[in-house]
Protein backbone atom coordinates (compact mmCIF):
# COMPACT_ATOMS: atom_id res chain seq x y z
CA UNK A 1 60.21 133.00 106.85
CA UNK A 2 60.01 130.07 104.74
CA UNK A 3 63.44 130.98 102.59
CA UNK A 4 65.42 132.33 105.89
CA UNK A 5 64.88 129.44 107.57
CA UNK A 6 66.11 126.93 104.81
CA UNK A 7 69.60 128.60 104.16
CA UNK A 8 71.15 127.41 106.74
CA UNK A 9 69.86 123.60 105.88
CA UNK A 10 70.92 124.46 101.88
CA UNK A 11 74.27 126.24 103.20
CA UNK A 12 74.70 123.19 105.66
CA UNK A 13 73.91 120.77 102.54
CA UNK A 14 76.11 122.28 100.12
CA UNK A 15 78.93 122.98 102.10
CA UNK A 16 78.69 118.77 103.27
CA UNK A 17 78.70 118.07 99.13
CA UNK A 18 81.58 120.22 99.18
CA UNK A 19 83.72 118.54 101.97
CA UNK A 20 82.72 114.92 100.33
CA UNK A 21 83.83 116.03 96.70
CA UNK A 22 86.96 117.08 97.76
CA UNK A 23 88.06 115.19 100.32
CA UNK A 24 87.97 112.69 97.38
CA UNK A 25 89.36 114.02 95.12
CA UNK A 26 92.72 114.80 97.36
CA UNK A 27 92.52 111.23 98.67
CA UNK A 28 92.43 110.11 94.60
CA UNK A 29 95.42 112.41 94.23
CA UNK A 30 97.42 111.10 97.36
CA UNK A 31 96.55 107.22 96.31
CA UNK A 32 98.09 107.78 92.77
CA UNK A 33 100.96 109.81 94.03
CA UNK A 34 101.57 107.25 96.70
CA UNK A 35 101.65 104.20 93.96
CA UNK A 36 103.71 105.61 91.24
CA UNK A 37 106.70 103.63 90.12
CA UNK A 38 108.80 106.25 91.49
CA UNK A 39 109.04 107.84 95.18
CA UNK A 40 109.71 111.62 93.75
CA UNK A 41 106.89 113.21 92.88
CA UNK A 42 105.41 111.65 96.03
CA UNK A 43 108.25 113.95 97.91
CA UNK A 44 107.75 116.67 95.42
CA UNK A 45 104.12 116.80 96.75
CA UNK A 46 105.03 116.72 100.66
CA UNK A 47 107.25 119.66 100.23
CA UNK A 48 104.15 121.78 98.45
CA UNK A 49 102.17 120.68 101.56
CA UNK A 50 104.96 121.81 103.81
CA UNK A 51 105.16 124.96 101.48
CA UNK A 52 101.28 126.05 102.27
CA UNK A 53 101.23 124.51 105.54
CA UNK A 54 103.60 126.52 106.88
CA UNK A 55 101.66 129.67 105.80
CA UNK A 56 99.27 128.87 107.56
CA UNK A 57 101.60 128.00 110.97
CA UNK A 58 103.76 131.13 110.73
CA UNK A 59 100.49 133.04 110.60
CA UNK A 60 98.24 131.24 113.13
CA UNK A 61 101.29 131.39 115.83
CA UNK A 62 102.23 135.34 115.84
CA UNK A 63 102.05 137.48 118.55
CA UNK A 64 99.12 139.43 119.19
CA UNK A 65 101.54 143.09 118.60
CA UNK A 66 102.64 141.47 115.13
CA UNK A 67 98.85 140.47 114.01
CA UNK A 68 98.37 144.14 114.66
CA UNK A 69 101.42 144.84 112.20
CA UNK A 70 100.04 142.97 109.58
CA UNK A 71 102.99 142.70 108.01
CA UNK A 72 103.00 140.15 105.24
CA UNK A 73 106.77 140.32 104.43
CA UNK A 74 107.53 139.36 107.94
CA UNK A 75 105.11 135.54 107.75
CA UNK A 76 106.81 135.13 103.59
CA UNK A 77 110.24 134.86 105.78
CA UNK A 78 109.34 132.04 108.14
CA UNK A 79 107.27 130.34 105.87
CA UNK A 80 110.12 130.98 103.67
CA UNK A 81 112.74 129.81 106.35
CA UNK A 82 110.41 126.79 106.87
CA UNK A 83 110.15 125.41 103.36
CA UNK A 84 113.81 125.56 102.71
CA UNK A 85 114.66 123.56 105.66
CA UNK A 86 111.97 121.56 105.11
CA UNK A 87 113.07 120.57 101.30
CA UNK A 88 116.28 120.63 101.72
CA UNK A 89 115.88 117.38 104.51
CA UNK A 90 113.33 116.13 102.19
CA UNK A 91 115.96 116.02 99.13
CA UNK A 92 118.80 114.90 101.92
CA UNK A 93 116.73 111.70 102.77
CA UNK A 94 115.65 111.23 99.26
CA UNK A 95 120.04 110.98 98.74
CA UNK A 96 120.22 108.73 102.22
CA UNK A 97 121.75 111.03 104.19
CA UNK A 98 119.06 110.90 107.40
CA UNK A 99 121.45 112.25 110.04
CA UNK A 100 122.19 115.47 107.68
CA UNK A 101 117.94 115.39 106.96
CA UNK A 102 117.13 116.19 111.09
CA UNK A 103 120.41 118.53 111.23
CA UNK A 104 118.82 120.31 108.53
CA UNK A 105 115.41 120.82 110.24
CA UNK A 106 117.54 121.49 113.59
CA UNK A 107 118.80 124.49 111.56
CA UNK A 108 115.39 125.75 110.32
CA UNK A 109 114.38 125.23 113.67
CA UNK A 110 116.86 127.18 114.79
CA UNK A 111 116.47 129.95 111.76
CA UNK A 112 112.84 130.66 112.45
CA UNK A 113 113.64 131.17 116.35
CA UNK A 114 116.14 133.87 115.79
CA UNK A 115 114.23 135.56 113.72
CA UNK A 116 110.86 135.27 115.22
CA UNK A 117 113.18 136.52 118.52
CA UNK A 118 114.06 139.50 116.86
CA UNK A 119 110.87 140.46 116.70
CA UNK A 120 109.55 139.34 119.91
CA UNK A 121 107.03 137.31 117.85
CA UNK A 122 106.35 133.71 119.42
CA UNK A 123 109.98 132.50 118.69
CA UNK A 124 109.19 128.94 120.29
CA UNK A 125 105.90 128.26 118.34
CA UNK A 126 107.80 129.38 115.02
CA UNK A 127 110.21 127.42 115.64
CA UNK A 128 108.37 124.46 116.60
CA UNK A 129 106.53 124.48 113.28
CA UNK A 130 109.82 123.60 111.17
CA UNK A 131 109.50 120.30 113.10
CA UNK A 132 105.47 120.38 113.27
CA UNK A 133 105.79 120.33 109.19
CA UNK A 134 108.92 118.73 109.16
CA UNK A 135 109.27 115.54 110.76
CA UNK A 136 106.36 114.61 109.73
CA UNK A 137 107.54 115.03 105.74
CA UNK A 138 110.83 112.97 106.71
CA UNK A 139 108.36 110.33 108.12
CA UNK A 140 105.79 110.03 104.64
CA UNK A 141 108.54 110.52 102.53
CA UNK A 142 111.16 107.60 104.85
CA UNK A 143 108.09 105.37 104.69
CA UNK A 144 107.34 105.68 101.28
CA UNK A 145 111.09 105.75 100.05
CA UNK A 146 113.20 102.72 102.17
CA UNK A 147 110.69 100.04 102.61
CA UNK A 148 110.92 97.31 99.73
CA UNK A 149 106.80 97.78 99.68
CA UNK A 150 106.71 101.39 101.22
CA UNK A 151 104.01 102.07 98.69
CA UNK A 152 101.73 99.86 101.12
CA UNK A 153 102.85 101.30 104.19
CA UNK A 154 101.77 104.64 103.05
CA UNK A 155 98.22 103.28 102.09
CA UNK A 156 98.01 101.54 104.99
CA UNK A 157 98.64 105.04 106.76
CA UNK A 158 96.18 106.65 104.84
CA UNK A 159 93.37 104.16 105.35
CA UNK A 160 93.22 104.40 108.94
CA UNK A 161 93.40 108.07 109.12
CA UNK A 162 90.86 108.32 106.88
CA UNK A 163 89.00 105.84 107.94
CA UNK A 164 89.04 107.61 111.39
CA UNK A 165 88.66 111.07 110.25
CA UNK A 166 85.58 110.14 108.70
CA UNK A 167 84.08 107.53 111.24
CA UNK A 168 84.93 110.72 113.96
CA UNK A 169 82.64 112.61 111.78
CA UNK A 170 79.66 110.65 110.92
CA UNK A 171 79.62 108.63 114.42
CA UNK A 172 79.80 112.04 115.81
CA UNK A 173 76.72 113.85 113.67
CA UNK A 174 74.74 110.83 114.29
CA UNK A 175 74.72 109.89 117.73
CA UNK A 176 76.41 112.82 119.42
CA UNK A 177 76.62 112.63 122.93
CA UNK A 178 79.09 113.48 125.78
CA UNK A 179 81.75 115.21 124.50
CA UNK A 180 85.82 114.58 124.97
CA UNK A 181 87.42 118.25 125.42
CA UNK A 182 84.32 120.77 124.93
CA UNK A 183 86.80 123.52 125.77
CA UNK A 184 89.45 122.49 123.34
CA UNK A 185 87.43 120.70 120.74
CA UNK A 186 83.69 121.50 120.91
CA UNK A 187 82.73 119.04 118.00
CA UNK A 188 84.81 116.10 119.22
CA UNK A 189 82.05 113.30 120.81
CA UNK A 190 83.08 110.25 122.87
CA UNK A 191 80.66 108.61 120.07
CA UNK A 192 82.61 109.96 116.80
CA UNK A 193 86.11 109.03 118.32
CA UNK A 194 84.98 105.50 119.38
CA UNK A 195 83.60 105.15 115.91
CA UNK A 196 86.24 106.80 113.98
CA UNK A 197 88.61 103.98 115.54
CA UNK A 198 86.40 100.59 114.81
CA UNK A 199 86.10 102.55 111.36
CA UNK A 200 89.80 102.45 111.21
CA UNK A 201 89.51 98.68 112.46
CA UNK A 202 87.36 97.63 110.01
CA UNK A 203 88.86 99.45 106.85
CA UNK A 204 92.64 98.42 107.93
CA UNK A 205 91.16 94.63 108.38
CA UNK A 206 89.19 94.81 104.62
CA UNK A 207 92.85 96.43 103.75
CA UNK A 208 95.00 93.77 105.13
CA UNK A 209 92.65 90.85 103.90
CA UNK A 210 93.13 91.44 100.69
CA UNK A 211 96.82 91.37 100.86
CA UNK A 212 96.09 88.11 102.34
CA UNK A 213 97.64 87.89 106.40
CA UNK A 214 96.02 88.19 110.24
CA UNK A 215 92.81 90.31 110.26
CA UNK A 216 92.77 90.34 113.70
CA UNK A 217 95.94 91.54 114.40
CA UNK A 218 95.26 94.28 111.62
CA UNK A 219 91.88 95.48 113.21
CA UNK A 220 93.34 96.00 116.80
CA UNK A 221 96.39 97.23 115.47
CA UNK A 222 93.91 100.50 113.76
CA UNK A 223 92.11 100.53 116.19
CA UNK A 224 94.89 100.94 118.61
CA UNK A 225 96.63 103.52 115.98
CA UNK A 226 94.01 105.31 115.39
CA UNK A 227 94.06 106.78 119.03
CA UNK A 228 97.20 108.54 117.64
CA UNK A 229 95.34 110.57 114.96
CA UNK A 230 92.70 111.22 117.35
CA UNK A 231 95.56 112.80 119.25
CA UNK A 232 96.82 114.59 116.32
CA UNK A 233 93.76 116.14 115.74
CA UNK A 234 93.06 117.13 119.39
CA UNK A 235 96.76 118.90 119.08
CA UNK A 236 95.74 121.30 116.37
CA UNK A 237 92.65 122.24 117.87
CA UNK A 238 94.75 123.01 121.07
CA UNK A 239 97.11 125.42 119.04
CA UNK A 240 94.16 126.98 117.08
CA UNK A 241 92.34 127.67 120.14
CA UNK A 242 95.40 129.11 122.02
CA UNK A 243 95.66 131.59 119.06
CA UNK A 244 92.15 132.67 118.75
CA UNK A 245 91.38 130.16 115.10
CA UNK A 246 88.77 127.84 114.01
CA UNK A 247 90.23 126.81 111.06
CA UNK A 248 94.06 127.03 109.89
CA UNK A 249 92.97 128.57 106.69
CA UNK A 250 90.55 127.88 104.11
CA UNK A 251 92.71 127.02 100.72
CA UNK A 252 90.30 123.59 100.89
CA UNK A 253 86.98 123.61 100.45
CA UNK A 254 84.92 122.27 103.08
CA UNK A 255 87.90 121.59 104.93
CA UNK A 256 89.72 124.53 106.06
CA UNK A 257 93.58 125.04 105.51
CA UNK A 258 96.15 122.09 105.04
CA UNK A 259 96.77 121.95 108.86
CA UNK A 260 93.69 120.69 109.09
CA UNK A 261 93.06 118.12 106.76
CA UNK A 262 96.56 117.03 107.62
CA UNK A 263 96.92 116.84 111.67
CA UNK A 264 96.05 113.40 112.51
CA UNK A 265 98.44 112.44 109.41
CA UNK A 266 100.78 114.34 111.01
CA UNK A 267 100.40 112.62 114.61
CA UNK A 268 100.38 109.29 112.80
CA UNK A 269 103.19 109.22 110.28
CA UNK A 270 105.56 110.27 112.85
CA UNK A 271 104.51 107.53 115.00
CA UNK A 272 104.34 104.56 112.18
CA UNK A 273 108.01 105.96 111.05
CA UNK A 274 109.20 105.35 114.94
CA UNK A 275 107.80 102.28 114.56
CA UNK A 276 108.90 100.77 111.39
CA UNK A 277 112.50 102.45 111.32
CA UNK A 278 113.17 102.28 115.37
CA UNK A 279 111.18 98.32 115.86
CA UNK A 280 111.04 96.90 112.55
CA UNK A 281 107.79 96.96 112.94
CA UNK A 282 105.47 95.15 109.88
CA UNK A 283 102.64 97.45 109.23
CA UNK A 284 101.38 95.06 106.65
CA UNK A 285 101.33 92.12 109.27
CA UNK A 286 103.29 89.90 106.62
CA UNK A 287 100.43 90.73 103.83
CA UNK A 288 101.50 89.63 100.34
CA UNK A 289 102.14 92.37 97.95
């Protein structure tokens, strides 16, 4: 009785080690990526992400008669479809042409619909996904690209959703409590998502400090931002549980599939972009860099 009992506490344990280990590890890999001298192989890496994340879309959203298909061939093409559009606006920004960039995702938009129509397969949800993947590359790649110190901006980015990701997590395991959307999300506490944001405060504000400007405009500003990623986060659990999912996939260990290490980043990037590019809005408060 002894053993039984303590494999789910060793499975429970390991799997935890796991999640830690390589959460870091992809957060070392974004930081360097994000600092290089060079925006490119930041962009080179947002259009693999787009390349597995869409796997995992095109395959989450079909129609229960094509899940019964199982044809392979028929998810290659969208993701296919996807990625295309998807790197070909990623090169157009990279080249400043942003109007041609969203025309191109338009188009993929529009490429995945007809053929998702065809096959009376979800056309609206595979077409959404070209912009669910999509906009958000144009916005990590726009922010790390145009600004004279976009390198910041993206680390800023990262820091909060991180921050809140995390906070969300260990607020949550900790104190539990009421939860938000027990339908939707059945993990997601009032307690995790109120400490996931003052984690985001408090990180951001450590962040900002050092760069050497308003720590009190920085910590409300997270922990207003970080609602966003909470957002983003509640999104994806709506589409997985419309389509019957827990996770998105499981190419990262103790994480699940890209879409969901990735959907508050998703939520948020689009939002900072609208916010720098539309408002000229200082991220970095005026920090020195």
């Amino acid at each position: 009785m002894s053993q039984n009992s303590s494999r789910p506490v060793s499975r429970t344990f390991s799997e935890g080690v796991l999640r830690v280990l390589f959460g870091v590890f992809l957060a070392v890999v974004a930081i360097v990526l994000a600092v290089l001298p060079r925006p490119e192989p930041f962009a080179a890496a947002i259009i693999v992400m787009a390349l597995f994340g869409a796997r995992e879309w095109h395959r989450m959203v079909r129609a229960p008669a094509q899940r019964e298909i199982a044809d392979q061939d028929t998810i290659h093409i969208q993701t296919a479809i996807t990625c295309v559009a998807i790197a070909a606006a990623v090169i157009a920004l990279m080249l400043r042409f942003a109007a041609p960039a969203f025309l191109l995702l338009a188009a993929g938009a529009v490429g995945a619909f007809v053929w998702a129509q065809k096959r009376s397969d979800n056309p609206l949800w595979h077409a959404g996904g070209v912009l669910y993947l999509g906009l958000p590359s144009l916005a990590l790649v726009g922010l790390r690209t145009f600004p004279a110190h976009g390198e910041w901006y993206v680390l800023g980015l990262f820091l909060i959703v991180w921050a809140t990701d995390t906070g969300a997590l260990v607020f949550g395991k900790l104190i539990g409590g009421a939860k938000i959307a027990p339908k939707l999300s059945p993990g997601k506490t009032w307690a995790g998502t109120i400490g996931g944001s003052l984690c985001a405060a408090l990180i951001f504000a450590a962040f900002i400090g050092l760069l050497g400007f308003d720590v009190t405009l920085a910590a409300l500003y997270a922990f207003a931002f970080s609602v966003v990623a909470h957002g983003g986060d509640l999104f994806e659990s709506l589409v997985k549980r419309r389509f019957g999912y827990k996770d998105s996939g499981g190419l990262i260990p103790g994480h699940g599939g890209v879409l969901d290490r990735m959907d508050s980043m998703f939520a948020a990037s689009v939002v900072l972009a609208l916010l720098v590019f539309g408002l000229q809005f200082n991220p970095l408060f005026g920090g020195r860099v």
